[in-house]
Structures are given as structure tokens and as C-alpha cells.
N, C-alpha and C. Protein backbone atom coordinates (compact mmCIF):
# COMPACT_ATOMS: atom_id res chain seq x y z
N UNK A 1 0.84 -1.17 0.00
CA UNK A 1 0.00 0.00 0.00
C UNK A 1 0.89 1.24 0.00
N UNK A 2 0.41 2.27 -0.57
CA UNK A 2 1.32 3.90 -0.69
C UNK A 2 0.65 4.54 0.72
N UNK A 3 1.42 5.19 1.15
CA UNK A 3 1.13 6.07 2.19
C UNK A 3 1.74 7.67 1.74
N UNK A 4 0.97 8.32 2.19
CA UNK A 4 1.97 9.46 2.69
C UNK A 4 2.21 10.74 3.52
N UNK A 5 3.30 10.91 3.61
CA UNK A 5 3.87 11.32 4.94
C UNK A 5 3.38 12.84 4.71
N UNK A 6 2.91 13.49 5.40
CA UNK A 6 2.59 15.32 5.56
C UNK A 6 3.41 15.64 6.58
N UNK A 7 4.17 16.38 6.56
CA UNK A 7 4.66 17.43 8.03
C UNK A 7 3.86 18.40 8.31
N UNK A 8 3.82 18.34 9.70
CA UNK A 8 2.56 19.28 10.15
C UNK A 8 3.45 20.97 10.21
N UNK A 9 2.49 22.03 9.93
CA UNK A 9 3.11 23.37 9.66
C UNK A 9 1.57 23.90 9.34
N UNK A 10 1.83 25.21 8.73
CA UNK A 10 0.59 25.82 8.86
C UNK A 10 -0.44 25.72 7.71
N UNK A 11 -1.41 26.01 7.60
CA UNK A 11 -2.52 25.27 7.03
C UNK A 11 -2.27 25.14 5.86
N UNK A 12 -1.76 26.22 5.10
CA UNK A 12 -1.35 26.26 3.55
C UNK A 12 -0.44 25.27 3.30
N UNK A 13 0.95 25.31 3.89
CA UNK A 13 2.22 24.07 4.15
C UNK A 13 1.16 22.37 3.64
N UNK A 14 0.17 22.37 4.85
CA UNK A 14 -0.38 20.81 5.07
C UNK A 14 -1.15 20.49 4.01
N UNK A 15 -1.97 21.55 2.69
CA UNK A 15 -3.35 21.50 1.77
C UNK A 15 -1.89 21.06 0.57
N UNK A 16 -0.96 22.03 0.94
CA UNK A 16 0.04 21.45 -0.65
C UNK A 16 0.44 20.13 -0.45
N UNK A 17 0.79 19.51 0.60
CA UNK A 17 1.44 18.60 0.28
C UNK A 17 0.11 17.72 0.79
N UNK A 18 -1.00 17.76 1.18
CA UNK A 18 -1.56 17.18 0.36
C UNK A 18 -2.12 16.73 -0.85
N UNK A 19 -2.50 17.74 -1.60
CA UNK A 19 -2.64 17.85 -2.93
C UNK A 19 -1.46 17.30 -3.64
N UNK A 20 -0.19 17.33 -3.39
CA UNK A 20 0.56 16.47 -4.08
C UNK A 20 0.56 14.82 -3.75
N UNK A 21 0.17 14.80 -2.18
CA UNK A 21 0.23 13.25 -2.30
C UNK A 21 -1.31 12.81 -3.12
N UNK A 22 -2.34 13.58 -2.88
CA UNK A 22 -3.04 13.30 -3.72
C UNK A 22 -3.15 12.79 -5.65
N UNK A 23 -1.85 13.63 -5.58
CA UNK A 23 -1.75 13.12 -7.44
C UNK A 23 -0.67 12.04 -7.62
N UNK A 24 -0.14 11.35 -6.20
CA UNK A 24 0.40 10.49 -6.49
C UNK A 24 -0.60 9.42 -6.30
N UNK A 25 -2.03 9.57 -5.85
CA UNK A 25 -3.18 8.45 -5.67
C UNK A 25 -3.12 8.53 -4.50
N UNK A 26 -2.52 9.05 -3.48
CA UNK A 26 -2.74 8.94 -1.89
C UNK A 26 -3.45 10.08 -1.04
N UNK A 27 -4.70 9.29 -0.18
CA UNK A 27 -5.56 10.38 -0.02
C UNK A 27 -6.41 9.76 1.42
N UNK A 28 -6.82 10.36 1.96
CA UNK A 28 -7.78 9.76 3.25
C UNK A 28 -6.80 9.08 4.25
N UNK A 29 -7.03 7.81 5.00
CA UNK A 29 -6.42 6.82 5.66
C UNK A 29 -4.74 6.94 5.44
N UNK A 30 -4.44 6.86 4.18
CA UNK A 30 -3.32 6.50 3.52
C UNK A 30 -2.48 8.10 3.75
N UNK A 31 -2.73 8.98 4.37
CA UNK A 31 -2.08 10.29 4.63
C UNK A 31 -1.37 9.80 6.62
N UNK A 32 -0.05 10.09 6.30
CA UNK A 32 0.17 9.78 7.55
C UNK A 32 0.88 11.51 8.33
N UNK A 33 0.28 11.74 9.93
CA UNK A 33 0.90 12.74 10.09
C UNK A 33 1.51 12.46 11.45
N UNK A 34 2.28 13.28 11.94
CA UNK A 34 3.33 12.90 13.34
C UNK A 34 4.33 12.32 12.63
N UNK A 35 5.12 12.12 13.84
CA UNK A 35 6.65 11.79 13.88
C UNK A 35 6.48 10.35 13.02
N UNK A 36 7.89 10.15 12.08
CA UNK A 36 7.65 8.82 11.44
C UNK A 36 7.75 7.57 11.92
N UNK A 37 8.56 7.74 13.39
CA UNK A 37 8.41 6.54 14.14
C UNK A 37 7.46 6.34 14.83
N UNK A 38 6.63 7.08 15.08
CA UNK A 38 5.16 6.81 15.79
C UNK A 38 4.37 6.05 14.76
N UNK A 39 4.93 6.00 13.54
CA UNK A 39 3.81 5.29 12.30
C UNK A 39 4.56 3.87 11.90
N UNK A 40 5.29 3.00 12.39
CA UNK A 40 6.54 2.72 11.70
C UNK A 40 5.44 1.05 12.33
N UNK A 41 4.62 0.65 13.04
CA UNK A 41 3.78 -0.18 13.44
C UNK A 41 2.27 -0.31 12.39
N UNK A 42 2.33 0.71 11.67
CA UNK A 42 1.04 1.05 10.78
C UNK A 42 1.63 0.10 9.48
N UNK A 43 2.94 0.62 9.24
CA UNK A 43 3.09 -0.12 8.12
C UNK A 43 3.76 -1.65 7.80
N UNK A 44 3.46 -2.05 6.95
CA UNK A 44 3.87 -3.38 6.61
C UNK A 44 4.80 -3.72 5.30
N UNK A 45 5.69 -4.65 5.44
CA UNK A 45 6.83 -4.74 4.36
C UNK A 45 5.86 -4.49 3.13
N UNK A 46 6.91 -4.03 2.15
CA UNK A 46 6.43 -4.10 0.71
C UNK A 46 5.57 -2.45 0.58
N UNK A 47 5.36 -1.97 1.44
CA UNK A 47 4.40 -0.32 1.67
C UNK A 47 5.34 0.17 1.08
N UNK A 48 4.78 1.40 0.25
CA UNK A 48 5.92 2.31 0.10
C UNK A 48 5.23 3.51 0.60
N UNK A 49 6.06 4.60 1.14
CA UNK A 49 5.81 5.50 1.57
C UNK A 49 6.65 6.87 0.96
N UNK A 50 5.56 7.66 1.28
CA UNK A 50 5.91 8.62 0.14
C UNK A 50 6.38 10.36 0.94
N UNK A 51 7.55 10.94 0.90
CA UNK A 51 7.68 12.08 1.47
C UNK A 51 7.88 13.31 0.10
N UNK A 52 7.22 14.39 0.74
CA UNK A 52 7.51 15.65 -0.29
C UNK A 52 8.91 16.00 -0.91
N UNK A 53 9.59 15.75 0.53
CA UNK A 53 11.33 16.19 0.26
C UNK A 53 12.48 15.28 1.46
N UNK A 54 13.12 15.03 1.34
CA UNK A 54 13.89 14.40 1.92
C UNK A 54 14.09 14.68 3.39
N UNK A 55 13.77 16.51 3.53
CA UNK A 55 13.97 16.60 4.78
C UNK A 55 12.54 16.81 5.69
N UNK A 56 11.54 16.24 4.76
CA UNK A 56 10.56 15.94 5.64
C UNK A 56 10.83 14.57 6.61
N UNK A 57 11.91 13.50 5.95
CA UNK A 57 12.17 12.99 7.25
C UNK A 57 12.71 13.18 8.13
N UNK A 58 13.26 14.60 8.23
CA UNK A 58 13.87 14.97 9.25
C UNK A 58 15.15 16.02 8.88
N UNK A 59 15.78 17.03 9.60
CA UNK A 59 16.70 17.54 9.22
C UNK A 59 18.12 17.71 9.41
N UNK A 60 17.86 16.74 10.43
CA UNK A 60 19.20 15.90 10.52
C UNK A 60 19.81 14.55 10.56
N UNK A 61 20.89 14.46 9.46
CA UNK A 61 21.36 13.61 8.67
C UNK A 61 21.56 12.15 9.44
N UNK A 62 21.81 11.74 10.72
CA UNK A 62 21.90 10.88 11.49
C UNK A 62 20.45 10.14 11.68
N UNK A 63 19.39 11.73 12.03
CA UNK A 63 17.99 10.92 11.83
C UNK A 63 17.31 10.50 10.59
N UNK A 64 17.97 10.67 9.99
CA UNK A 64 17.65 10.47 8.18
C UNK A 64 17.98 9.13 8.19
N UNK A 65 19.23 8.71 8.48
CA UNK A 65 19.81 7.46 8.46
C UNK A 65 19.27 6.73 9.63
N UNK A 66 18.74 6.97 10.49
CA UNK A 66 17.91 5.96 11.38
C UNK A 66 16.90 5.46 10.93
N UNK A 67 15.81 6.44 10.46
CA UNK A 67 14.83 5.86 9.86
C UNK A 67 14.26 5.14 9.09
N UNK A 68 15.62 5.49 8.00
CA UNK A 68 15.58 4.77 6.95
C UNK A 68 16.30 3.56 7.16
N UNK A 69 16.86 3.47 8.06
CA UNK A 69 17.14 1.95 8.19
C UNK A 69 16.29 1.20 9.00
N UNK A 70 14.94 1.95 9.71
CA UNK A 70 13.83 1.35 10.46
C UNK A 70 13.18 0.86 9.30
N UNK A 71 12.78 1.66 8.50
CA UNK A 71 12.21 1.66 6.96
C UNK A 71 12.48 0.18 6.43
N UNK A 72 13.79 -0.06 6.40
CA UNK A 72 14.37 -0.64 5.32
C UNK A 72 13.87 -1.99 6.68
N UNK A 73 14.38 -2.01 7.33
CA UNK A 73 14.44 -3.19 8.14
C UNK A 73 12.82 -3.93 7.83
N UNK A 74 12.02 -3.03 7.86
CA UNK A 74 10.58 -3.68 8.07
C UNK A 74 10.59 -3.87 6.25
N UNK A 75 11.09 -3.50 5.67
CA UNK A 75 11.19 -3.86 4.00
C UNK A 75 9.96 -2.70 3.49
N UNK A 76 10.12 -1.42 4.07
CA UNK A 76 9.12 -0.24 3.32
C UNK A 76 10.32 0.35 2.71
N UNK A 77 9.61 0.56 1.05
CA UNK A 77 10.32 1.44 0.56
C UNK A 77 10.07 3.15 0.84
N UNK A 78 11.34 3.77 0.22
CA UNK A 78 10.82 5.52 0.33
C UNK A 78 10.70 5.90 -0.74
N UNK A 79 9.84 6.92 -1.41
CA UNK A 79 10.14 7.69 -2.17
C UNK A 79 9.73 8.99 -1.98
N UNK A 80 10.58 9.81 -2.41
CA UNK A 80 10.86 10.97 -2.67
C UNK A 80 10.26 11.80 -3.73
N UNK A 81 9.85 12.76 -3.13
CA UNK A 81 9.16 13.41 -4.62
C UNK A 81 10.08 14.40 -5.21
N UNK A 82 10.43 15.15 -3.95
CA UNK A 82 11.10 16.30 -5.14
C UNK A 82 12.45 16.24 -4.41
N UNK A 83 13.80 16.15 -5.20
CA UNK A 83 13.97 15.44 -6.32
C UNK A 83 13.44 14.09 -6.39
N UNK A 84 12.85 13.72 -7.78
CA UNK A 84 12.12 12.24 -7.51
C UNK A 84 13.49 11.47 -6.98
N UNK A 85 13.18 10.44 -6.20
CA UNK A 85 14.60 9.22 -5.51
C UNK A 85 13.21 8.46 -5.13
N UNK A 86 13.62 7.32 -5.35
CA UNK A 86 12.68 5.96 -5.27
C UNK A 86 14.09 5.42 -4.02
N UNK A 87 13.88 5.06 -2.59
CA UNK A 87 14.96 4.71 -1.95
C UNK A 87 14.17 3.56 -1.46
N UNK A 88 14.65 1.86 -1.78
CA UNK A 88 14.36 0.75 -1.57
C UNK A 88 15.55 0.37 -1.50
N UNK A 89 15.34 -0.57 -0.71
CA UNK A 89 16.82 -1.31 -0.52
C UNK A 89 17.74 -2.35 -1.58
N UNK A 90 16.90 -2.24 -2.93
CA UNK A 90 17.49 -2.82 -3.89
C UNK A 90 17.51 -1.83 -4.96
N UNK A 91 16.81 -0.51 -4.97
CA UNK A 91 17.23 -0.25 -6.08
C UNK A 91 18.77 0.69 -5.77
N UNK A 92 19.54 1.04 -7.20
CA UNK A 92 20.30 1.66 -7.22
C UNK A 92 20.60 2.98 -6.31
N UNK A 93 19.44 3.54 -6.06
CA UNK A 93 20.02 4.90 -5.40
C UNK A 93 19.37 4.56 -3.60
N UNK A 94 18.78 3.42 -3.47
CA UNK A 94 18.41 3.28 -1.84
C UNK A 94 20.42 2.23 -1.48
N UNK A 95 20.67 1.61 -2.29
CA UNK A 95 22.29 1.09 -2.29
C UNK A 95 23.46 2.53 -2.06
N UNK A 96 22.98 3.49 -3.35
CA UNK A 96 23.91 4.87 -2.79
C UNK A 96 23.84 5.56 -1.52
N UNK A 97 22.52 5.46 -0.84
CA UNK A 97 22.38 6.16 -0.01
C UNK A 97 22.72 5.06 1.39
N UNK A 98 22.59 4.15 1.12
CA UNK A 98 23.55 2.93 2.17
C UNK A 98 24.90 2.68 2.33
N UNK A 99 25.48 3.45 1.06
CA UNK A 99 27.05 3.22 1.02
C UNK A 99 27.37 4.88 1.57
N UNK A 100 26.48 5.50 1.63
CA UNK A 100 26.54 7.38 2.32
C UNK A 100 26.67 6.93 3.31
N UNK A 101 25.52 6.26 4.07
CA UNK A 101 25.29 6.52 5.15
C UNK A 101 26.17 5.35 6.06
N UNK A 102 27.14 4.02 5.25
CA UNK A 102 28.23 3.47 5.76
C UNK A 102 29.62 4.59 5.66
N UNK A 103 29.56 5.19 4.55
CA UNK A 103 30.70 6.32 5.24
C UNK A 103 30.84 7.27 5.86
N UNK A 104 29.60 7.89 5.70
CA UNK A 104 28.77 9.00 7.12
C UNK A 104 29.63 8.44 8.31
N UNK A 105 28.95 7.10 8.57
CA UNK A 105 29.44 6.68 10.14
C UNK A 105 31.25 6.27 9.75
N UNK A 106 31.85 5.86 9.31
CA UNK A 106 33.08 5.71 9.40
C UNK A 106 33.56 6.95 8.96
N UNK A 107 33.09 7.91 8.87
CA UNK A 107 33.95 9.24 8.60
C UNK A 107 34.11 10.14 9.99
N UNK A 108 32.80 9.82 10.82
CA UNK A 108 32.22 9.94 12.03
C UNK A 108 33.33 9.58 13.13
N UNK A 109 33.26 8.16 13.27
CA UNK A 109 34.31 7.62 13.77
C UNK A 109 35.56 8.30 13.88
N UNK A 110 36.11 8.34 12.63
CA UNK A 110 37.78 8.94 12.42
C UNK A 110 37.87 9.85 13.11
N UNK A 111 37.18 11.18 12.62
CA UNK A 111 37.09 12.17 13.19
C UNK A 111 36.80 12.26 14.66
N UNK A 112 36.43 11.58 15.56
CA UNK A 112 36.36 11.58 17.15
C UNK A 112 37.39 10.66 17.56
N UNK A 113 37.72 9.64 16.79
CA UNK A 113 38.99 9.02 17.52
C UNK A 113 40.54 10.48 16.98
N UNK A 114 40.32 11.03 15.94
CA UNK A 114 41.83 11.95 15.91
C UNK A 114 41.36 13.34 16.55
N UNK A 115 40.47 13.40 16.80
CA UNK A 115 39.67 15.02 18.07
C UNK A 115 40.30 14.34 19.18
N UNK A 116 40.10 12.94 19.48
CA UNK A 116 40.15 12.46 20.61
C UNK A 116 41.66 12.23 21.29
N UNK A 117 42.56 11.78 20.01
CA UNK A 117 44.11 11.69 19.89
C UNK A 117 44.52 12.98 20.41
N UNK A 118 43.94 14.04 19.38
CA UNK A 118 44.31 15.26 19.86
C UNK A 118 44.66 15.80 20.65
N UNK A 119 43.10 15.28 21.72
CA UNK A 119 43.22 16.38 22.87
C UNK A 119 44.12 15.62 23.55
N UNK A 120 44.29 14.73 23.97
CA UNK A 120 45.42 13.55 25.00
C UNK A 120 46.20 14.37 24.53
N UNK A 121 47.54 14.45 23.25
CA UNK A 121 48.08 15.64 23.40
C UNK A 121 48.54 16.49 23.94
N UNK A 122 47.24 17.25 23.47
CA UNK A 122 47.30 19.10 23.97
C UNK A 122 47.03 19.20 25.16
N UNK A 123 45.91 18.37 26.31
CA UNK A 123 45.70 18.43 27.19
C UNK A 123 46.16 17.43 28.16
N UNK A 124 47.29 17.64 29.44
CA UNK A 124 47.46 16.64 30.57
C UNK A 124 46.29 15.86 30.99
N UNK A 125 45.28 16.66 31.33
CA UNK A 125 44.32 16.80 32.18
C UNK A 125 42.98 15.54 31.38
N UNK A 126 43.17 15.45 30.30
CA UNK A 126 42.26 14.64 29.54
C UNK A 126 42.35 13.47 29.65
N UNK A 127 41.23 12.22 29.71
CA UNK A 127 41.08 10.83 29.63
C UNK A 127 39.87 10.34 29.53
N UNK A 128 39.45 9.38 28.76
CA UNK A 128 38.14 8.60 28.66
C UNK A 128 38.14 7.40 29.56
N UNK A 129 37.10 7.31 29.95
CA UNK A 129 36.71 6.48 30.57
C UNK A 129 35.96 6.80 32.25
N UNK A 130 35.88 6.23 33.14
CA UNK A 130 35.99 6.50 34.73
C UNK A 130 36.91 7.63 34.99
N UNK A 131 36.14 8.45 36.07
CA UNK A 131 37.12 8.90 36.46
C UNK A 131 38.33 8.17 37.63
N UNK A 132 39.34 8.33 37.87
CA UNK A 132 40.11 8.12 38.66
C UNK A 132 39.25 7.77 40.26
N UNK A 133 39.19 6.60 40.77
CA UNK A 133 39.22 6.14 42.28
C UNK A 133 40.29 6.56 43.26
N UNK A 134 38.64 7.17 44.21
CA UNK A 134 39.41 7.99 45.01
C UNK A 134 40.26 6.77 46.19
N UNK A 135 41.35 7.46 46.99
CA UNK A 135 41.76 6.35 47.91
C UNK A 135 40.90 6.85 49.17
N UNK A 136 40.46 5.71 49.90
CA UNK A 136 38.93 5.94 51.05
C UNK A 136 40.07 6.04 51.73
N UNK A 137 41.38 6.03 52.51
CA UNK A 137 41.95 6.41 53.61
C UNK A 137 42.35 7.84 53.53
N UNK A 138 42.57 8.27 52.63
CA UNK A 138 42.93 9.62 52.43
C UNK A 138 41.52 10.47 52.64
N UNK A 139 40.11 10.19 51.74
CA UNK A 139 39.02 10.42 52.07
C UNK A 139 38.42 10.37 53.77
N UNK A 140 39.24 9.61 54.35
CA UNK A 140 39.03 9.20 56.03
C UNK A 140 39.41 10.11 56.42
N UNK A 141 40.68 9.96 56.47
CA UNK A 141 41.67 10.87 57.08
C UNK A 141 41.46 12.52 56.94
N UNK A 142 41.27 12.67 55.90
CA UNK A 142 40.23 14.27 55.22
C UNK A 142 39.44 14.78 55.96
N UNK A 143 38.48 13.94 56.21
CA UNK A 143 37.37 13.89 56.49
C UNK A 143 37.00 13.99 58.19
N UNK A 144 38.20 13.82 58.77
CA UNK A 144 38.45 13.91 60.26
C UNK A 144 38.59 15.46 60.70
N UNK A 145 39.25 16.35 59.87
CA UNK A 145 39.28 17.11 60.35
C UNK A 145 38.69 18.27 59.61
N UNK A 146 37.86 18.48 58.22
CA UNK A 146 36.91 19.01 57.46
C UNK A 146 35.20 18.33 57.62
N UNK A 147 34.52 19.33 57.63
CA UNK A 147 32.96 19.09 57.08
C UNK A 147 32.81 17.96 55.39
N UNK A 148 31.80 17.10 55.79
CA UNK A 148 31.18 16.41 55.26
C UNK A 148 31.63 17.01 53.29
N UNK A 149 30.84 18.19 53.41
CA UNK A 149 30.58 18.94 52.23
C UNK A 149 32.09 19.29 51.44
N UNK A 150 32.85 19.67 52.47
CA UNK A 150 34.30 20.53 52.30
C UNK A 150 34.85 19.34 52.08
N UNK A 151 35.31 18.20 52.08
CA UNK A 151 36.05 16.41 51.66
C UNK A 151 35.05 16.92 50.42
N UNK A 152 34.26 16.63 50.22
CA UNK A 152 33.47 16.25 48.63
C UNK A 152 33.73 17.12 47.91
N UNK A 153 33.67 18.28 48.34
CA UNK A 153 34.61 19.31 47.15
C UNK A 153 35.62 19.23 46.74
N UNK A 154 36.57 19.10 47.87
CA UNK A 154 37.93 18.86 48.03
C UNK A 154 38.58 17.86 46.96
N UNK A 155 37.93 16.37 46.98
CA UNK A 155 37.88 15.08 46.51
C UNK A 155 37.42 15.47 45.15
N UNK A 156 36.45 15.98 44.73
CA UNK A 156 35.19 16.16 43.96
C UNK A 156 34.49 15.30 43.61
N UNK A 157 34.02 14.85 44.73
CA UNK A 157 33.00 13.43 44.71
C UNK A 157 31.49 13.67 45.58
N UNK A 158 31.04 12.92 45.19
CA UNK A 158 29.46 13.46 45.66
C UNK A 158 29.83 13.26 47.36
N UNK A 159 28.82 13.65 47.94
CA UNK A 159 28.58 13.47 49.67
C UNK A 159 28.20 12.43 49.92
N UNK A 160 27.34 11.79 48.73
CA UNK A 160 27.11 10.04 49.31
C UNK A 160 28.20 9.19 49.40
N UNK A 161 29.29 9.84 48.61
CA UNK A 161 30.53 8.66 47.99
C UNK A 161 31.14 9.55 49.55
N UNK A 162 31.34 10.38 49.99
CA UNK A 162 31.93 10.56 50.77
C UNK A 162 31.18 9.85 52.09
N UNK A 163 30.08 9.86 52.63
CA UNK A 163 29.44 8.90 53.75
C UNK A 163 29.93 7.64 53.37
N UNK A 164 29.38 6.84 52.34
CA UNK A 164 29.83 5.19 52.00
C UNK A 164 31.26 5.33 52.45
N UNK A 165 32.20 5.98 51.66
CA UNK A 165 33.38 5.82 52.38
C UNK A 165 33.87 5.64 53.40
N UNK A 166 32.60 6.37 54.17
CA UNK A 166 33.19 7.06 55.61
C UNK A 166 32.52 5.46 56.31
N UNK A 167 31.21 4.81 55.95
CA UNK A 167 30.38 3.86 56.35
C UNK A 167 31.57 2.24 56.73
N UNK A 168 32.41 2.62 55.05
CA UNK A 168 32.61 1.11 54.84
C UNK A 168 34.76 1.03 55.53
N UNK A 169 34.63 2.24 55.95
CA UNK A 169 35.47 2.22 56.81
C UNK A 169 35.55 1.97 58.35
N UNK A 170 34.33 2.61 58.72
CA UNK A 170 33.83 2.02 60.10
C UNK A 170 33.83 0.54 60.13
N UNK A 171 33.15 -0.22 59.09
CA UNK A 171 32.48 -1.88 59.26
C UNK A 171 34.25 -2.08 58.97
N UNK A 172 35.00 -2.02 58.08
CA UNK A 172 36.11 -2.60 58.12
C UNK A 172 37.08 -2.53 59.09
């Protein structure tokens, strides 16, 4: 079955692009409005669904590539009206836009692992992962002769991590 997609906007915006899904034969039931993953249970493999412009699925490029791989997964094709693009997962240009959106993400990648090289670098102070574990005797010992609040600043660890500390030093 054809569906198609309207973005909601103001009244004039919603009558055009109806009227265009209308001359593609889609009209009544078959008009879908809201977010496209709220509809993504309506449809069934083999549907094709129909958007005005590409960035009616959205206007950013990551959510473009989500959807359309929700799309693709359930086996709905897209098409596109203006520029016409028929995007199915077998034809020629739904394959171009799969080999985009495999170098999208590996271009993605590079670029945060050498940002990431970078900063290690330029900055001492930088590391991924956890932060550094605090030592609870030093936190003890701190903590003997400062307020509760003043160790957790000090440390820069929450006040609970500073009580537990303080807890699992008593039982030990």
C-alpha cells in the first residue's frame, strides 16, 4: 500500500502537500501525520511511503539514516518526490544512499577518535573512561578534620561517595 507522509506546519504548508500526495493516488487513511516513528507499526513490508522532500524525514542527517534503516528493516520502501529518488533497498540509489550513510558513520568515527588523539596531546588533564578512584583512607583521614561537604569538594565526589566511604570504613 502507498502512504503518505505530511509534516505538520501551517494550514497552507499541510493543503500542498496534500494535494501532491493526492496526485500520487494517496488520499484519506493513507495520509500519515506525526513523527515517522510513531507510524513505523502502521506499516507493513512491501508499503511504500511517500515524502515531499527528503527533509521531511527529518533535518538531521543521522535521523535520516535511522529511519531509513527502520524503513528498510521492516522492507518499506521511500520515495521521494522532489527530487524524484525511489529509496528501496534494492534499487540503485536506496544502495547509494547505504554506502553514504556506511561512510557517514566511518567518517564519524575517524574524526572523534583523531579530536580524541588530539586532545590527550594538547591536554594533561584529559582521559576517557571513569574517572580516577578515590583512595577511602585519604578520604578518612580528610574527612576527620573538614565538614562532610568541604572532603566532597575537596575530593570532587558526591557526599554520598563521601558517607559510603566514611560507612565502609567504620564496618572494616
Amino acid at each position: 500500500m502507498k502512504y503518505g507522509y505530511v509534516i505538520s506546519g501551517d494550514a497552507t504548508l499541510v493543503e500542498q502537500q496534500k494535494s501532491v500526495m493526492r496526485s500520487y493516488g494517496i488520499n484519506g487513511d493513507a495520509l500519515i501525520f506525526g513523527a515517522v516513528g510513531q507510524v513505523l507499526d502502521k506499516l507493513e513490508p512491501n508499503d511504500v511511503i511517500y515524502f515531499s522532500s527528503l527533509t521531511d524525514i527529518s533535518s538531521k542527517i543521522r535521523e535520516i539514516n535511522e529511519i531509513v534503516e527502520q524503513l528498510w528493516e521492516k522492507e518499506i520502501d521511500i520515495q521521494i518526490i522532489s527530487p524524484e529518488i525511489r529509496l528501496s533497498r534494492i534499487s540503485e540509489a536506496g544502495s547509494l544512499l547505504k554506502e553514504l550513510m556506511i561512510i557517514s558513520r566511518s567518517e564519524t568515527r575517524e574524526r572523534l577518535t583523531a579530536a580524541r588523539q588530539n586532545k590527550k596531546l594538547t591536554d594533561p588533564n584529559f582521559h576517557t573512561g571513569p574517572s580516577p578512584k578515590r583512595d577511602v583512607g585519604q578520604v578518612v583521614q580528610y574527612r576527620k578534620s573538614h565538614t562532610t561537604i568541604d572532603t566532597a569538594r575537596h575530593f570532587e565526589i558526591s557526599i554520598s561517595t563521601v558517607k559510603r566511604y566514611l560507612r565502609n570504613a567504620k564496618n572494616n
